[in-house]
C-alpha atoms as a PDB file:
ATOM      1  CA  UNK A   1     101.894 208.068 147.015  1.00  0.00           C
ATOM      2  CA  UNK A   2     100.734 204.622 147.895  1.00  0.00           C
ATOM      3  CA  UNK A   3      98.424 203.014 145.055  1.00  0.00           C
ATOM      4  CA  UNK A   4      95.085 201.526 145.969  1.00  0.00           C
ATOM      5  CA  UNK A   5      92.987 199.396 143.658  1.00  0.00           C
ATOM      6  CA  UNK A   6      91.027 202.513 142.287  1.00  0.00           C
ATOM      7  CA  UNK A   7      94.378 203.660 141.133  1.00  0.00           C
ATOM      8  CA  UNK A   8      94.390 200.030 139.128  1.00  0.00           C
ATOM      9  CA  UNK A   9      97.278 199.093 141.563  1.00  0.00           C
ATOM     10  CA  UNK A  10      96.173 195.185 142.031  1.00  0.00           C
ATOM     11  CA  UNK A  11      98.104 191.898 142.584  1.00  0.00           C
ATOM     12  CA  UNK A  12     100.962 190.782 144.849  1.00  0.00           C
ATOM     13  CA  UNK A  13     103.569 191.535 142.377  1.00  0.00           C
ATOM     14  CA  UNK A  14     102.322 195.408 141.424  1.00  0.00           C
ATOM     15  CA  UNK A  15     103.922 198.291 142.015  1.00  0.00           C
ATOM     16  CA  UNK A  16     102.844 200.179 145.243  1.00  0.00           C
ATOM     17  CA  UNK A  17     103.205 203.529 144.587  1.00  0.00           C
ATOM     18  CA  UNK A  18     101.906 205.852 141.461  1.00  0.00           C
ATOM     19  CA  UNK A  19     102.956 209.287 140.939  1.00  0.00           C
ATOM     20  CA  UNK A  20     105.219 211.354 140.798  1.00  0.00           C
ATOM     21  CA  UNK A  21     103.529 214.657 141.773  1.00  0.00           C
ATOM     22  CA  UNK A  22     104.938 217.902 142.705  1.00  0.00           C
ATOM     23  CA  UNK A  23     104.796 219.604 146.633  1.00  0.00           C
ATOM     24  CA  UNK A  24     103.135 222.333 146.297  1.00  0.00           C
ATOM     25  CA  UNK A  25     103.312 222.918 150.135  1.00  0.00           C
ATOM     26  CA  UNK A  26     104.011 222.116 153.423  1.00  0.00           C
ATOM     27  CA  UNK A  27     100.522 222.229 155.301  1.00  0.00           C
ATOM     28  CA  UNK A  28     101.950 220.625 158.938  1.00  0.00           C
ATOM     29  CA  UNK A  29     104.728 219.411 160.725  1.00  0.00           C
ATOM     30  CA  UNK A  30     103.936 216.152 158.722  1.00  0.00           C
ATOM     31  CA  UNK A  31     101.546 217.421 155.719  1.00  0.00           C
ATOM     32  CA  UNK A  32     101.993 218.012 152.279  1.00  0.00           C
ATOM     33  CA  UNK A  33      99.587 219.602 149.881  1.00  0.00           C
ATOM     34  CA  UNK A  34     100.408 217.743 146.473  1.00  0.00           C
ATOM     35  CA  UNK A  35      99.481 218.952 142.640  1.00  0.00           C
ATOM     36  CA  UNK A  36      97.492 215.494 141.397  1.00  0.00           C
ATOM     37  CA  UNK A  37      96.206 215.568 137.766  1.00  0.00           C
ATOM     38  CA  UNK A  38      92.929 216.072 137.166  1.00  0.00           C
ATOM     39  CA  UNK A  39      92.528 211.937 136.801  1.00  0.00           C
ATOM     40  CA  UNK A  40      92.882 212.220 140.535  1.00  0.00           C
ATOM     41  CA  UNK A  41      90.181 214.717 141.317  1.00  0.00           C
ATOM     42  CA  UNK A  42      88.713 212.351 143.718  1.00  0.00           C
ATOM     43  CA  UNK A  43      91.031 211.843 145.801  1.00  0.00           C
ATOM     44  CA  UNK A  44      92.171 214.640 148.723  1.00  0.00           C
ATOM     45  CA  UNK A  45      95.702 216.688 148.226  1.00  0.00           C
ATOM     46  CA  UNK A  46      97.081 216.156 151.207  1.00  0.00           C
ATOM     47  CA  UNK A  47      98.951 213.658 152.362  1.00  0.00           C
ATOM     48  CA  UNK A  48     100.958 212.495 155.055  1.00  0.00           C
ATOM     49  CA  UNK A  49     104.755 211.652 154.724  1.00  0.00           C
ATOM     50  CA  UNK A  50     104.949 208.280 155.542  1.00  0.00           C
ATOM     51  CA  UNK A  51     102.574 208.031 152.351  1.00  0.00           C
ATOM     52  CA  UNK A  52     104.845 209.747 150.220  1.00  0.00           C
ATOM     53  CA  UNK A  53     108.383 208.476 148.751  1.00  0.00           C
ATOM     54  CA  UNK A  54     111.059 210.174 147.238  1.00  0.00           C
ATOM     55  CA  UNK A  55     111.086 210.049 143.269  1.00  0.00           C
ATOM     56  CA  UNK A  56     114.544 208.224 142.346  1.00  0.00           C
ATOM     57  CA  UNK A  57     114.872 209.391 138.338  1.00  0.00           C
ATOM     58  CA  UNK A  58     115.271 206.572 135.972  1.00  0.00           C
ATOM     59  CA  UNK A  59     115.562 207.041 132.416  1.00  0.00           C
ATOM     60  CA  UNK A  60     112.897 204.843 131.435  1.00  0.00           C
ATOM     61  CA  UNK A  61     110.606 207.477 132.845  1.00  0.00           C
ATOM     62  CA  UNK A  62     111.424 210.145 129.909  1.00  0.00           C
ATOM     63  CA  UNK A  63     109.660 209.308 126.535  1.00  0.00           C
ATOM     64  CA  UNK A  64     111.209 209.728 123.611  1.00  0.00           C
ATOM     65  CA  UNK A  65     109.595 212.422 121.456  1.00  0.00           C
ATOM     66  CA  UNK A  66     108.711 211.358 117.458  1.00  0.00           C
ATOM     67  CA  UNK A  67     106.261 213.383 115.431  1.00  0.00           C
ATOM     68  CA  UNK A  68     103.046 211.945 114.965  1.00  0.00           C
ATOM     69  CA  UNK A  69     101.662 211.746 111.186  1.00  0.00           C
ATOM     70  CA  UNK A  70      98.213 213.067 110.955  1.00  0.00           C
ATOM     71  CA  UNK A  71      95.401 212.681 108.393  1.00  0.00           C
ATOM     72  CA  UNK A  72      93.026 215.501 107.641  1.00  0.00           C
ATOM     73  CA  UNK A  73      89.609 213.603 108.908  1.00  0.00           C
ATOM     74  CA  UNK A  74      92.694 214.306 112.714  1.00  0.00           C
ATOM     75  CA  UNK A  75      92.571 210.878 113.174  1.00  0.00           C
ATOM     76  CA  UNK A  76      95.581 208.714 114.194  1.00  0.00           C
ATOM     77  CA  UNK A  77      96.418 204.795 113.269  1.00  0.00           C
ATOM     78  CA  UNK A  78      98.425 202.528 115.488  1.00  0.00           C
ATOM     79  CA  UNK A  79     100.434 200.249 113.128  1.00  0.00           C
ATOM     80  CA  UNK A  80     102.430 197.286 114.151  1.00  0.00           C
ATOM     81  CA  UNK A  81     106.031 196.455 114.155  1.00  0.00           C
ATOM     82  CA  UNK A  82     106.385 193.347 115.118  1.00  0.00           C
ATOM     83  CA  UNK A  83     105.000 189.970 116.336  1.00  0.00           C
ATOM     84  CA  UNK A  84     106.581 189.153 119.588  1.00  0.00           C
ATOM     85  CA  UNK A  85     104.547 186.143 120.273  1.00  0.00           C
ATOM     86  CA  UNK A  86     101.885 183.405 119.693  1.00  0.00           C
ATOM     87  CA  UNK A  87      99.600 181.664 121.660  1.00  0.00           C
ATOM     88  CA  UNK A  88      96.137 179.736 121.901  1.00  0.00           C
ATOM     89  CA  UNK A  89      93.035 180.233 123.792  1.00  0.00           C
ATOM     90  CA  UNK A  90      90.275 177.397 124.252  1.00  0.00           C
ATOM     91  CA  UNK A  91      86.954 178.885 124.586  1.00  0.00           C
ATOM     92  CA  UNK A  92      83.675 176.420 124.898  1.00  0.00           C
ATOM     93  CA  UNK A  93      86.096 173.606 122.919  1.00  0.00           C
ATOM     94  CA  UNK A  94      86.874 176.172 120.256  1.00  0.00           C
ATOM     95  CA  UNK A  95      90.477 177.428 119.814  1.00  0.00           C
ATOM     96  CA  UNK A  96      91.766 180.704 119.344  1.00  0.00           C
ATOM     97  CA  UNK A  97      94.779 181.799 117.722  1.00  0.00           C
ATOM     98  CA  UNK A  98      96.579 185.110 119.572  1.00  0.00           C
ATOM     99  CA  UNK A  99     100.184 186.844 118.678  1.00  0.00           C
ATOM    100  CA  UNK A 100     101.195 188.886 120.976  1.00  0.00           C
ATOM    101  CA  UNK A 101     102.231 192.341 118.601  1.00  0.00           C
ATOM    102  CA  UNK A 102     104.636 195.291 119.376  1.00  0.00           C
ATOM    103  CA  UNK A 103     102.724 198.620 118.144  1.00  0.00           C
ATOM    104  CA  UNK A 104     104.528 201.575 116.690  1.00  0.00           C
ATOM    105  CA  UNK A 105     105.683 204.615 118.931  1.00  0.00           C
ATOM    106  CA  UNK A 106     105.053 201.985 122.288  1.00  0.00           C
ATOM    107  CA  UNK A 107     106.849 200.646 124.533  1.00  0.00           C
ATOM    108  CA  UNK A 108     107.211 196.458 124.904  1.00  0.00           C
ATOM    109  CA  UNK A 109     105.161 196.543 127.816  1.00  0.00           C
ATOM    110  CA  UNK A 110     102.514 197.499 126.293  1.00  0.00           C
ATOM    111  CA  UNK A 111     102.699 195.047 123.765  1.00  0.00           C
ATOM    112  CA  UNK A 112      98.680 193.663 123.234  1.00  0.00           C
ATOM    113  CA  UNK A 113      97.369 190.393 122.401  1.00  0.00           C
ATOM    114  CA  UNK A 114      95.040 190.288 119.002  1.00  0.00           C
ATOM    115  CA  UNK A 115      93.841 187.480 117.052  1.00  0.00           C
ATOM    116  CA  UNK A 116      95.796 186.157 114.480  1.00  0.00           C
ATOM    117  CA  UNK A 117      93.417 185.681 111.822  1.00  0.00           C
ATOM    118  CA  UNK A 118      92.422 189.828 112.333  1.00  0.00           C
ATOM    119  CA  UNK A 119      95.981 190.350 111.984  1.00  0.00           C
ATOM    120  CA  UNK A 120      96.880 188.581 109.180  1.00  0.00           C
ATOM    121  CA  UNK A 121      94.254 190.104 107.045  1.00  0.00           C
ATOM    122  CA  UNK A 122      95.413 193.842 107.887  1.00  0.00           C
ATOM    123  CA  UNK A 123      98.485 193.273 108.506  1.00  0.00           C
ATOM    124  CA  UNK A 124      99.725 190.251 105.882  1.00  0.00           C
ATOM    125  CA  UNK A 125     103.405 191.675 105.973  1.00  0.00           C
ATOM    126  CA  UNK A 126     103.901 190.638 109.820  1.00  0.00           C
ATOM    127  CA  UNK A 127     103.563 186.887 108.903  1.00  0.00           C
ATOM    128  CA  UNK A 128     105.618 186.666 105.406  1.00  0.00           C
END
């Protein structure tokens, strides 16, 4: 299904289509009633078929499964792997230190930038 900006499809270089979603009909001649999660509730089931593309399976698409280590207050901590990268940001003549860090059970694209100085004093084992 095409993306649109609501869909936080943006950019020349972003991928144009989001899904996939199972048919869960055949409405017309050129209609297809589709089951969209319930992030999509405001958006209409059916679409037309030059909207819709057909899902090529890539194995990047199946995530890995690892069990996730719970504390009794249910709460969950992200804890980093690695630092990937470092960078600085000026703001009003003032500059910022930023690594880039790779976050346990996550993929490298979604790899974040945090300040360094934060990091470093949670995290001192990342910078020895």
């Amino acid at each position: 299904m095409k993306g649109i900006i609501r869909f936080g499809k943006k950019g020349k270089l972003s991928p144009r289509y989001i899904g996939p979603f199972e048919i869960l009909e055949k409405v017309g001649d050129v209609t297809y009633r589709l089951a969209l999660p319930p992030s999509l509730s405001n958006v209409h089931n059916i679409f037309y078929v030059s909207m819709l593309r057909r899902y090529i399976p890539n194995p990047s698409h199946v995530l890995s499964y690892e069990p996730l280590e719970l504390s009794q207050d249910v709460s969950y901590e992200e804890q980093p792997v690695e630092i990937l990268d470092r960078k600085e940001k000026e703001l009003r003549n003032k500059k910022i230190p930023l690594v880039k860090v790779l976050w346990r059970n996550h993929e490298l694209e979604e790899a974040t930038w945090e300040r360094e100085e934060e990091m470093k004093m949670k995290y001192p084992h990342l910078f020895g």
